[in-house]
Protein backbone atom coordinates (compact mmCIF):
# COMPACT_ATOMS: atom_id res chain seq x y z
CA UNK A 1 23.38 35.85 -23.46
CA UNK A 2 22.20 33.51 -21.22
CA UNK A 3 22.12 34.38 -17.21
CA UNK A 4 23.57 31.33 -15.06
CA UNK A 5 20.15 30.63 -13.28
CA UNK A 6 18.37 29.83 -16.82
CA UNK A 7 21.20 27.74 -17.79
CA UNK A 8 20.24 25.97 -14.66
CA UNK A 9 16.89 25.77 -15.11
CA UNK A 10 17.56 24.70 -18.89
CA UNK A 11 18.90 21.57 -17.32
CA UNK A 12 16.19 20.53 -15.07
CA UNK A 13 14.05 21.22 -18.07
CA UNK A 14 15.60 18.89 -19.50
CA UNK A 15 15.48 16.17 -17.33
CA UNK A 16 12.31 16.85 -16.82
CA UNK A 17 11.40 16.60 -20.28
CA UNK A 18 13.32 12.93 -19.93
CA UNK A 19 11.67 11.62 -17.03
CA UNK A 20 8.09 12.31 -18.32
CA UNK A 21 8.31 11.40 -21.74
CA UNK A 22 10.61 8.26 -21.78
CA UNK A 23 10.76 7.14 -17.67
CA UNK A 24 7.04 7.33 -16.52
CA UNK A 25 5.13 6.11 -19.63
CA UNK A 26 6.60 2.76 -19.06
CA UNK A 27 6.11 3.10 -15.71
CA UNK A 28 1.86 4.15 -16.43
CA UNK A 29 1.92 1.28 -18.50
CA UNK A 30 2.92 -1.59 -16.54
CA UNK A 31 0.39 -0.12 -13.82
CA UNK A 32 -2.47 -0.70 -16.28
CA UNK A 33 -1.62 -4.22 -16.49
CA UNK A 34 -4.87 -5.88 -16.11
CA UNK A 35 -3.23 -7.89 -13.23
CA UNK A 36 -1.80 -5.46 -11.65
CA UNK A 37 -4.94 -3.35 -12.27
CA UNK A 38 -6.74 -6.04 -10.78
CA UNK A 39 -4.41 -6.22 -7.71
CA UNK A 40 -4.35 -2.78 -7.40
CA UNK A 41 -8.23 -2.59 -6.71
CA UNK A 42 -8.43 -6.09 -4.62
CA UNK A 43 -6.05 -4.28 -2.20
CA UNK A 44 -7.94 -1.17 -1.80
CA UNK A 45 -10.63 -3.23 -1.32
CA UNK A 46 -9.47 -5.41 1.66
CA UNK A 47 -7.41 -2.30 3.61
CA UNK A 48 -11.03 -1.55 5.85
CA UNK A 49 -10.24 -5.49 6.84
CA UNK A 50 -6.59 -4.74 7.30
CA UNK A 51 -6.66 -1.93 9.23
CA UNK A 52 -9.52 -3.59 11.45
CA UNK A 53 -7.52 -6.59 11.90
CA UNK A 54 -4.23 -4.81 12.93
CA UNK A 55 -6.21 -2.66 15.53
CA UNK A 56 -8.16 -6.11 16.91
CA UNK A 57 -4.12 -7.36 17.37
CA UNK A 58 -3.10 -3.84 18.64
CA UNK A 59 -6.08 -3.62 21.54
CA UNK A 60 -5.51 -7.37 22.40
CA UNK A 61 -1.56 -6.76 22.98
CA UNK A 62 -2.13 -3.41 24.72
CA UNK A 63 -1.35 -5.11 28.49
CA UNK A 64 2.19 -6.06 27.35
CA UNK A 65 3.37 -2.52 26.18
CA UNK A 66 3.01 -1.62 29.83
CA UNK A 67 3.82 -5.18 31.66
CA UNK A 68 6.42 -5.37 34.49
CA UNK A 69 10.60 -5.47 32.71
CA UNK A 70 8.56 -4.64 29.55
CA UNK A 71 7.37 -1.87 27.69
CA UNK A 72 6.67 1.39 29.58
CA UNK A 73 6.60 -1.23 32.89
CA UNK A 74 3.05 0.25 34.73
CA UNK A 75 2.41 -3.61 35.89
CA UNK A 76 -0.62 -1.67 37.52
CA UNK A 77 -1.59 0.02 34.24
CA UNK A 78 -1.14 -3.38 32.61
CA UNK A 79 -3.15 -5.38 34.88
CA UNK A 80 -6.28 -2.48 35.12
CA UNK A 81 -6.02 -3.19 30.69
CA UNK A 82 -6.34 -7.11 31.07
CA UNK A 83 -9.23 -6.56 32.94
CA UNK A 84 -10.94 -4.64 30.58
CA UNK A 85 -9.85 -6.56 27.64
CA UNK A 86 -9.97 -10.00 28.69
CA UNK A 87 -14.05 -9.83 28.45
CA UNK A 88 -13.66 -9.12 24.87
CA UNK A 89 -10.61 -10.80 24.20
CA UNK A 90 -13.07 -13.60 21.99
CA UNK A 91 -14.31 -11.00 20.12
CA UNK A 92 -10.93 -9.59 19.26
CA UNK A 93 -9.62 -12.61 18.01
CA UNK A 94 -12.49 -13.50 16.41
CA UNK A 95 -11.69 -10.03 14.30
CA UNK A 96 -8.12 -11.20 13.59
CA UNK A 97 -9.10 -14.56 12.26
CA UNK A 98 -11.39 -13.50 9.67
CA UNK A 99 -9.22 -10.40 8.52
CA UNK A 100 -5.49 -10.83 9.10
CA UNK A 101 -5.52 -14.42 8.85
CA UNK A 102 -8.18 -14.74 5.45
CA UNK A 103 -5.61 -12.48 3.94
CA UNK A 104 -4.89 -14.62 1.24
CA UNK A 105 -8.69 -16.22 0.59
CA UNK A 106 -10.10 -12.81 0.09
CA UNK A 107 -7.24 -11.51 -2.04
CA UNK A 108 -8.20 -15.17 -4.51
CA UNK A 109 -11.67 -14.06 -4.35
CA UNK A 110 -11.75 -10.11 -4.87
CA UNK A 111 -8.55 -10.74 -7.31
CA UNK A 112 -10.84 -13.17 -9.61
CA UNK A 113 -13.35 -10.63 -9.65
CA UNK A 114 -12.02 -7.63 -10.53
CA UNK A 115 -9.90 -9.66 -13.01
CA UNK A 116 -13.45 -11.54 -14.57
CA UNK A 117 -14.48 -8.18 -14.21
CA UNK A 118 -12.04 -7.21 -16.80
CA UNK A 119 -12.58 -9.63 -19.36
CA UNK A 120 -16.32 -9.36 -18.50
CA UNK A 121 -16.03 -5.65 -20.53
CA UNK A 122 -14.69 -7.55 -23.92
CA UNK A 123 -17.12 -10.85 -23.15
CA UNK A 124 -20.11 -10.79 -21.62
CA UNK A 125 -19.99 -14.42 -21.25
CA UNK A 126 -17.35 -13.89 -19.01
CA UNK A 127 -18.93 -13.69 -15.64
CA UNK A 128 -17.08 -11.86 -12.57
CA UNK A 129 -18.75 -13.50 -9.83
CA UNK A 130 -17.87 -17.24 -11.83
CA UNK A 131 -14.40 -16.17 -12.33
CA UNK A 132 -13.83 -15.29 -7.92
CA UNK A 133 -16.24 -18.36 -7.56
CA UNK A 134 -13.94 -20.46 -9.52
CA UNK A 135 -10.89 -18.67 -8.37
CA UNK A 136 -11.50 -19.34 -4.58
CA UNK A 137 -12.22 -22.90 -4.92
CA UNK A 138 -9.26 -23.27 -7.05
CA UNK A 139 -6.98 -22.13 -4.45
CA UNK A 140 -9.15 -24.61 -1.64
CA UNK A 141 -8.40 -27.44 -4.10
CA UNK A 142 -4.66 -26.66 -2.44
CA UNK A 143 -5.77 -27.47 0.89
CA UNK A 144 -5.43 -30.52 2.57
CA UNK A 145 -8.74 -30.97 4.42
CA UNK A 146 -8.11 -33.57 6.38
CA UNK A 147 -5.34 -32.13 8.33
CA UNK A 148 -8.21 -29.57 10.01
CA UNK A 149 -8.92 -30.82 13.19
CA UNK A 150 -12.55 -31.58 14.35
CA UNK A 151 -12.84 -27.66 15.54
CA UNK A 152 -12.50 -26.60 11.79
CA UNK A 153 -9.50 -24.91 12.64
CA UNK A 154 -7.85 -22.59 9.62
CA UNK A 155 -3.92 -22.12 10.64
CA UNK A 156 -3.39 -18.71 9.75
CA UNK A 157 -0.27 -19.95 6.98
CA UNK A 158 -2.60 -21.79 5.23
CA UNK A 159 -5.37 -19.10 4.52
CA UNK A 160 -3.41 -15.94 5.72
CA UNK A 161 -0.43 -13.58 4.60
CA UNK A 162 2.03 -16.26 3.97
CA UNK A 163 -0.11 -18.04 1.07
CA UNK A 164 -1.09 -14.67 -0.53
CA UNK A 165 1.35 -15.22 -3.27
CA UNK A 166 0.55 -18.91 -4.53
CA UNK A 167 -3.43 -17.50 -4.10
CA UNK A 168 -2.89 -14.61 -6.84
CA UNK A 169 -0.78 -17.02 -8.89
CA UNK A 170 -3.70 -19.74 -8.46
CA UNK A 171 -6.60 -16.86 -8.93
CA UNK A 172 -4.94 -15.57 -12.02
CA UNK A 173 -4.49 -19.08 -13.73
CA UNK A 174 -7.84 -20.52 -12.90
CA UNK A 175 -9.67 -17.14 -14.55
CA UNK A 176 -7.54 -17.48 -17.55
CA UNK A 177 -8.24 -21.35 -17.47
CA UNK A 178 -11.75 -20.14 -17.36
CA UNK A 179 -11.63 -17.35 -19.68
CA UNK A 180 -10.53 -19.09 -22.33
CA UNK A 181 -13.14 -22.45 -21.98
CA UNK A 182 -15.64 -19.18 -22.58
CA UNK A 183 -13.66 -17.57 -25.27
CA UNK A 184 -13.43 -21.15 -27.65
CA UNK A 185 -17.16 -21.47 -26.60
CA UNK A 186 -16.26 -24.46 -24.99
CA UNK A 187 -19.58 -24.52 -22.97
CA UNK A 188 -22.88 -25.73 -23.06
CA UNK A 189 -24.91 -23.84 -25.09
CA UNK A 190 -28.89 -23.14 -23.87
CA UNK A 191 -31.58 -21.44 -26.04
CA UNK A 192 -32.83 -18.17 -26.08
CA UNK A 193 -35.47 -18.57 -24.16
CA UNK A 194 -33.63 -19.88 -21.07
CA UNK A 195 -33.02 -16.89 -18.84
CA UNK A 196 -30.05 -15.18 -18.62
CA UNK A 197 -29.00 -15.87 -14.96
CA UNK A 198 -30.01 -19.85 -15.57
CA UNK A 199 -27.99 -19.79 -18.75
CA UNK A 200 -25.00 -18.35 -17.30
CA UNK A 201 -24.76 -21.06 -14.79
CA UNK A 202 -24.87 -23.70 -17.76
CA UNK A 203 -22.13 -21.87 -19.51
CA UNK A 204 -19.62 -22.35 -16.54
CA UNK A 205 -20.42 -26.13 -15.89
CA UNK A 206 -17.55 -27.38 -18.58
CA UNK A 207 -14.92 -24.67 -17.61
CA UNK A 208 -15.62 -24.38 -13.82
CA UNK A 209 -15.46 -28.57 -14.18
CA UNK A 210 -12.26 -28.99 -16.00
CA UNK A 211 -10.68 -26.40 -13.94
CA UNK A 212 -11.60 -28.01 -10.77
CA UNK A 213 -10.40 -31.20 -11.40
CA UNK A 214 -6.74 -30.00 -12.93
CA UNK A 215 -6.15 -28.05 -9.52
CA UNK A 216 -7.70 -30.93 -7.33
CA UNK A 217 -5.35 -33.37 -9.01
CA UNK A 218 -2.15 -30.88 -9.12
CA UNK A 219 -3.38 -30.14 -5.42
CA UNK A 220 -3.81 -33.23 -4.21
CA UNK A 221 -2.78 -35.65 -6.59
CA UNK A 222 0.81 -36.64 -5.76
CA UNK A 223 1.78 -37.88 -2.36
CA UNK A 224 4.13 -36.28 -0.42
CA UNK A 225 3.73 -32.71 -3.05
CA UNK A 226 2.55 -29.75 -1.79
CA UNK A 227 2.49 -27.07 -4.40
CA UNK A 228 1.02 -24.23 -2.64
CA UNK A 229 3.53 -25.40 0.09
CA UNK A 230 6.13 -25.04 -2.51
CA UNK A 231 5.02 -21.83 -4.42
CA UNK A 232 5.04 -20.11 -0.94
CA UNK A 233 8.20 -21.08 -0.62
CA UNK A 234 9.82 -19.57 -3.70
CA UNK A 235 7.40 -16.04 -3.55
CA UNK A 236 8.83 -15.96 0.17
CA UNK A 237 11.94 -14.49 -1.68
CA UNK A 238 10.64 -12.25 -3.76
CA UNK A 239 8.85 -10.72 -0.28
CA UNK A 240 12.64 -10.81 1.20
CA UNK A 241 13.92 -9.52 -1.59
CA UNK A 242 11.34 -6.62 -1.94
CA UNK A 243 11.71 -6.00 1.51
CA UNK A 244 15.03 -4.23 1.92
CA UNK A 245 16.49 -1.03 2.03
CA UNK A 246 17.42 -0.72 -1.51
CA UNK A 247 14.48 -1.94 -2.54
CA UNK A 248 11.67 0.36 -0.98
CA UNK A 249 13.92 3.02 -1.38
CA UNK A 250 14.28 2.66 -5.58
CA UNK A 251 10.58 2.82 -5.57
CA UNK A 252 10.17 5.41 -2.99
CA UNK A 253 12.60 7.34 -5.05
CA UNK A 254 10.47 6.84 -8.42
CA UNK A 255 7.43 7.45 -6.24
CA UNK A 256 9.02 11.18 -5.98
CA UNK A 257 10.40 11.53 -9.43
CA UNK A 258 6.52 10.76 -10.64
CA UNK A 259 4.65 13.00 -8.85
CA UNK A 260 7.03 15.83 -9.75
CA UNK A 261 6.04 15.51 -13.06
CA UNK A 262 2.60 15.78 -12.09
CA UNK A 263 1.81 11.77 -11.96
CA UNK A 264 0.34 10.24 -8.83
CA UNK A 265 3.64 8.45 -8.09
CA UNK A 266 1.64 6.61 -5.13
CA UNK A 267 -0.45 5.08 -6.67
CA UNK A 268 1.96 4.06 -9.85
CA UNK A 269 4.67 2.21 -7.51
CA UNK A 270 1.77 0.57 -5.56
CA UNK A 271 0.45 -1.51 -8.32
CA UNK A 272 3.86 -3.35 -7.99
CA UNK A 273 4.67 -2.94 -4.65
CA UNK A 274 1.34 -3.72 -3.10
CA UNK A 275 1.25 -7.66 -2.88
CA UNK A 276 5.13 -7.27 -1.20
CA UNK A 277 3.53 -4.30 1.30
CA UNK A 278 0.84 -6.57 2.31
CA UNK A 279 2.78 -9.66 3.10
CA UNK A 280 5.32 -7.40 5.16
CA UNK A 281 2.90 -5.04 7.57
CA UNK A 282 1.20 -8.49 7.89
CA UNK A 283 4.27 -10.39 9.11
CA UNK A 284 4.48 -7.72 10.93
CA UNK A 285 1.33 -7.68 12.68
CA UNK A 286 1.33 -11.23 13.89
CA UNK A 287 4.40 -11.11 14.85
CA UNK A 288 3.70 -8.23 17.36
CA UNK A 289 0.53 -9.98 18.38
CA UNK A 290 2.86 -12.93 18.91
CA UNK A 291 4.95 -10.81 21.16
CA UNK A 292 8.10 -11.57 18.76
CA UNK A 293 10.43 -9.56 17.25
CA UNK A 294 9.43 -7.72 14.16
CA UNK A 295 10.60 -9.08 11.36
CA UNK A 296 10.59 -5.96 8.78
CA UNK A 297 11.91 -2.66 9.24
CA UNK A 298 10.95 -0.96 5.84
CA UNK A 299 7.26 -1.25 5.14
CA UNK A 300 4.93 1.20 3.67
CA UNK A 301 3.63 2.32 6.77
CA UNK A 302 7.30 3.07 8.12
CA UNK A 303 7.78 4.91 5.05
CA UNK A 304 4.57 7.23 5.22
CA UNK A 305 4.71 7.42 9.59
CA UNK A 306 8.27 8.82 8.74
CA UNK A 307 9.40 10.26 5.82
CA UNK A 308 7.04 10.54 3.34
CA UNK A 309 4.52 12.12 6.05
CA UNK A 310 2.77 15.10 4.40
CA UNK A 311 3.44 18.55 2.67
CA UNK A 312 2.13 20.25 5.64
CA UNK A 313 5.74 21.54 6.41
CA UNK A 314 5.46 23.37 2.87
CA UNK A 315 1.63 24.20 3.47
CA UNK A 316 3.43 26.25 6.66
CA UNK A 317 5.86 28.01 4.38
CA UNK A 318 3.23 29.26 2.47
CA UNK A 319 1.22 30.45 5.45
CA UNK A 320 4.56 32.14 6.72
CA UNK A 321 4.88 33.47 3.04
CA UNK A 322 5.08 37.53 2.22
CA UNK A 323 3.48 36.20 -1.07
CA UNK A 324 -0.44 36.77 -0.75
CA UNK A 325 -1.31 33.67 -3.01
CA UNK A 326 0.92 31.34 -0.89
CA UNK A 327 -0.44 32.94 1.95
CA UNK A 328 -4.08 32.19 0.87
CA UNK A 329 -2.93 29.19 -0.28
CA UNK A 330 -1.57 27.60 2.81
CA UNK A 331 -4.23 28.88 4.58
CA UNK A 332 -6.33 26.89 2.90
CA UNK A 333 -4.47 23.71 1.94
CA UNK A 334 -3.10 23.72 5.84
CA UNK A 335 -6.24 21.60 7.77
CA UNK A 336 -6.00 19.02 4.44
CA UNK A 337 -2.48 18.52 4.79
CA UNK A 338 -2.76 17.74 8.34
CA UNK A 339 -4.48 14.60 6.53
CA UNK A 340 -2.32 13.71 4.19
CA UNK A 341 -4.22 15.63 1.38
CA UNK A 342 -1.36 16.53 -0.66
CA UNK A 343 -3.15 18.11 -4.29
CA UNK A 344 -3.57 21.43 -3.30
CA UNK A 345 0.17 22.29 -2.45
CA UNK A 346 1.24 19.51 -5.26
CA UNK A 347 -0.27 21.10 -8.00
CA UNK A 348 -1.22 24.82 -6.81
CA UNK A 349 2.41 26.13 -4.97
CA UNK A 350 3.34 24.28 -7.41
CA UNK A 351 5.56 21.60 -7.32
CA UNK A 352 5.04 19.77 -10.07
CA UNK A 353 7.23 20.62 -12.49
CA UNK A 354 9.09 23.60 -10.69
CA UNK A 355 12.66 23.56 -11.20
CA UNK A 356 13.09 25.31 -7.86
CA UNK A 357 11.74 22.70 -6.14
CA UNK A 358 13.15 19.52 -7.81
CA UNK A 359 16.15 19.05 -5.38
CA UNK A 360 14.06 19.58 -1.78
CA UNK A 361 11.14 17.12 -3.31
CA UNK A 362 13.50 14.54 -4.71
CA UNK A 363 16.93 14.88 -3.15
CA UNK A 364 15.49 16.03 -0.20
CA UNK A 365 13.10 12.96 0.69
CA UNK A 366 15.51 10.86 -0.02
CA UNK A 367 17.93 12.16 2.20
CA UNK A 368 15.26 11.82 4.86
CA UNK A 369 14.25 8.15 3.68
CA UNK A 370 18.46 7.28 4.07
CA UNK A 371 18.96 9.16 7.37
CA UNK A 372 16.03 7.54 8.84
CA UNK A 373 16.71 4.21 7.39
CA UNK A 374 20.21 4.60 9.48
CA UNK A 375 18.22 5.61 12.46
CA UNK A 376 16.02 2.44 12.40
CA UNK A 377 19.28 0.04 11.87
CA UNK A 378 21.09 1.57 15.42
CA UNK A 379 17.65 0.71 16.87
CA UNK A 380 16.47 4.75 17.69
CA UNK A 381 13.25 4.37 14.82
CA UNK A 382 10.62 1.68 15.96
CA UNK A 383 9.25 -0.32 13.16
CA UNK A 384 5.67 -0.27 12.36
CA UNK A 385 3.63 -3.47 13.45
CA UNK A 386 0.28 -1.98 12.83
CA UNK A 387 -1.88 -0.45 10.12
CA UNK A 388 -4.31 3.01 10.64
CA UNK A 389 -6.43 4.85 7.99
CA UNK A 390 -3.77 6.60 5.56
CA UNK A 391 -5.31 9.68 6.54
CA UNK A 392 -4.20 9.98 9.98
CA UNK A 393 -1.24 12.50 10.70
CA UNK A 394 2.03 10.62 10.22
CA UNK A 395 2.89 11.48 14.21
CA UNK A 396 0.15 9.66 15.38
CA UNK A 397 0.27 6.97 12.72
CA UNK A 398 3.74 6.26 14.02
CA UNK A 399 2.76 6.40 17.88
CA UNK A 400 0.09 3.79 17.39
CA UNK A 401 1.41 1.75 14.62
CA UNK A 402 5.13 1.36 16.84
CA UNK A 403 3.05 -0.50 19.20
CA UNK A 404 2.27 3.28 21.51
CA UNK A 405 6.33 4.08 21.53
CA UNK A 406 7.13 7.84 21.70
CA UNK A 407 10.01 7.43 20.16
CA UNK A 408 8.12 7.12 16.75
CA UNK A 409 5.84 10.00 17.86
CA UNK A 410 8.84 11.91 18.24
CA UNK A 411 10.96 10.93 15.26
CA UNK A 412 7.94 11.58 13.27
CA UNK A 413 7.30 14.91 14.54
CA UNK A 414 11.20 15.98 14.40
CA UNK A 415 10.96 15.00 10.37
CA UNK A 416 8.59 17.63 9.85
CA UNK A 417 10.70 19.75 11.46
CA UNK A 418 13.60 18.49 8.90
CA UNK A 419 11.32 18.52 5.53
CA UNK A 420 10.25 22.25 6.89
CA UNK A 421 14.22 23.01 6.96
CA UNK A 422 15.17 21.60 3.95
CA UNK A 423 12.74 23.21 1.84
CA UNK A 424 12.98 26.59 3.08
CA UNK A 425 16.04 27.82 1.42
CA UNK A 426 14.36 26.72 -1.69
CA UNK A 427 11.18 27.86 -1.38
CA UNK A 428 13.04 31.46 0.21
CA UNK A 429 13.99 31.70 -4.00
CA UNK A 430 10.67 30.88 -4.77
CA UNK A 431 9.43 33.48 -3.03
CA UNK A 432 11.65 36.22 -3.73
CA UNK A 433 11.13 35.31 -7.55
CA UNK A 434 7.30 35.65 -7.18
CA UNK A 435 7.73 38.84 -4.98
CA UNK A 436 9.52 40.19 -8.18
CA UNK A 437 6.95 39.38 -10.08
CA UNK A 438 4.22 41.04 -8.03
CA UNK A 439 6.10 44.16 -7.66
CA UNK A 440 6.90 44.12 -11.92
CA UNK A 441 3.14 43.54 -11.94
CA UNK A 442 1.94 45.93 -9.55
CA UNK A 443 4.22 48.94 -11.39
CA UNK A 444 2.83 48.05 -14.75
CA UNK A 445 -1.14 48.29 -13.74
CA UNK A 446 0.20 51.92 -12.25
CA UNK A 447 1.72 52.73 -15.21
């Protein structure tokens, strides 16, 4: 007869079984969309420039935070900063204007690489550095030159966070566009004996041409039509959309239910969350280094500098354990998950796949992610308006990235408290099963 605690753990077998074999295939699958793929690694490789750019803005606002009827209001503190910064003040900016606001040009350009780089693997006449060649001037062709003024000045809305959208749009059509002129062998074709690097310039003169001229003309072409104007427009939505609580908490939620099941939930919802992250921390940023109200609450950042934070509550269980192989094992996972390094407590406590610890990992978050989202509406929670390294502890993450406000320091700090509490009755089970076990173990080898 079956005991009530494996009728239990029957059912979270089962749902188990459902979630990995019919919710996160799909789920794997659309990440390994070769645009999304493709967005997925242009990201990762622009966050060094992020990150720099949000800590040029963060340095260069650092006076205010302390300013007279403002901030922590140390006028004398704020006045000792401006003379430090001022100096460098050129320099900072200059930082900001070719990361945070060439957001959107290097997205065209890294995005029509990695995506040439794609096709390059099924064609070799596909070439990646054509395809972010053509892709970037593609998205130029959008630009109307000769509203710059004699400076060469690049408004930040035209090149920056705002036109990110219309620039993956544009990046992804033109490398079809050009994909396919190579494809049809719609080039000009040199002999043999021309060399390869020569060659490959010939081959891209009839696509790279044709392509040119369509965006040019759709660019360009029609007085008083601005498309990327336009398509900025109608993505702005999408970003709005994405943006709320609902939203970022459906995918923080599957972001959860994946890595239970031993999938690396993270980096699954990013692949479709990434291009709506970006445009928000980035709103974000200039409007802190615009001194302006911050226009969105639930980023990624506010997410990870307050409730998804780390496992190093758990990692502390297991140090506090009676169990010697949690013991050893939070021992040793502890310094990593200081960091953010999640693995060894994710796969060696475990908790991937542990009935036990389904509710606390799933439920639990997500009745941190709700009572902090409340938190943040009745104005306790800062919002984030700056990016650091994903590998510094949430605490600080949310000191710095609130724009130096305790109250994020503190809120951070008193979730790890509440992760710590809601996992210990859970992992008290956990431990009194595996004590069990020991001591059935133990009385066998004496036997």
């Amino acid at each position: 007869m079956e005991t009530e605690n494996s009728k239990k753990k029957t059912s979270i077998d089962k749902v188990t079984d459902f979630i990995e074999n019919k919710v996160a295939p799909p789920l794997v699958r659309l990440s390994q969309v070769r645009y999304l793929e493709a967005l997925q690694k242009t990201f990762i490789a622009i966050m060094p420039y992020m990150i720099l750019g949000a800590t040029a803005t963060l340095v260069n606002n650092l006076p205010g935070l302390f300013a007279e009827k403002t901030g922590l209001n140390l006028p004398a503190v704020s006045a000792a900063l401006t003379s430090i910064i001022k100096p460098i003040q050129p320099t900072l900016l200059q930082i900001v204007f070719v990361t945070i606001n060439l957001l959107a040009l290097l997205t065209v350009v890294l995005n029509g690489y990695y995506l040439g780089s794609f096709y390059n693997k099924k064609d070799s006449d596909v070439n990646p550095v054509a395809s972010a060649i053509v892709a970037m001037v593609s998205f130029l062709c959008f630009i109307n030159f000769t509203n710059l003024s004699k400076n060469f000045d690049w408004p930040s809305y035209i090149l920056g966070a705002p036109s990110m959208f219309g620039g993956i749009i544009i990046s992804i059509l033109s490398v079809e566009i050009y994909r396919w002129f190579i494809h049809k062998k719609i080039t000009i074709k040199m002999p043999e004996s021309v060399p390869p690097m020569i060659a490959g310039a010939f081959t891209s003169i009839i696509p790279v041409s044709i392509i040119v001229i369509f965006f040019s003309v759709v660019g360009a072409g029609f007085k008083n039509f601005d498309f990327l104007q336009l398509l900025n427009k109608w993505t702005s939505y999408l970003v709005i959309g994405g943006s709320g609580f609902a939203a970022q908490f459906l995918g923080f939620f599957l972001d959860r239910i994946l890595w239970f099941v031993g999938l690396h939930g993270s980096n699954i919802v990013s692949s479709v969350m990434q291009p709506i992250w970006t445009s928000m921390i980035t709103s974000n940023i200039n409007a802190f280094a615009a001194g302006k109200p911050i226009p969105y609450m639930f980023t990624n950042e506010w997410i990870n500098s307050y409730v998804r934070i780390s496992v190093f509550p758990i990692a502390l269980l297991c140090c506090m354990s009676k169990v010697k192989r949690y013991k050893v094992l939070g021992k040793l996972a502890l310094p990593g998950t200081i960091f953010n390094i999640a693995e060894p407590i994710m796969y060696g406590l475990p908790i991937v796949l542990n009935p036990i610890l389904f509710i606390p990992w799933v439920l639990g978050f997500s009745f941190t992610f709700i009572l902090n989202a409340i938190l943040a509406t009745i104005g306790l929670i800062p919002p984030i308006a700056a990016m650091v390294v994903w590998t510094m502890p949430a605490p600080l993450a949310a000191f710095i990235g609130s724009g130096f406000k305790f109250s994020g320091l503190i809120f951070s700090l008193l979730n790890y408290v509440l992760i710590f509490l809601i996992f210990l009755p859970f992992f008290k089970v956990l431990e009194k099963q595996e004590l069990k076990r020991e001591q059935e173990e133990s009385e066998e080898s004496q036997e």
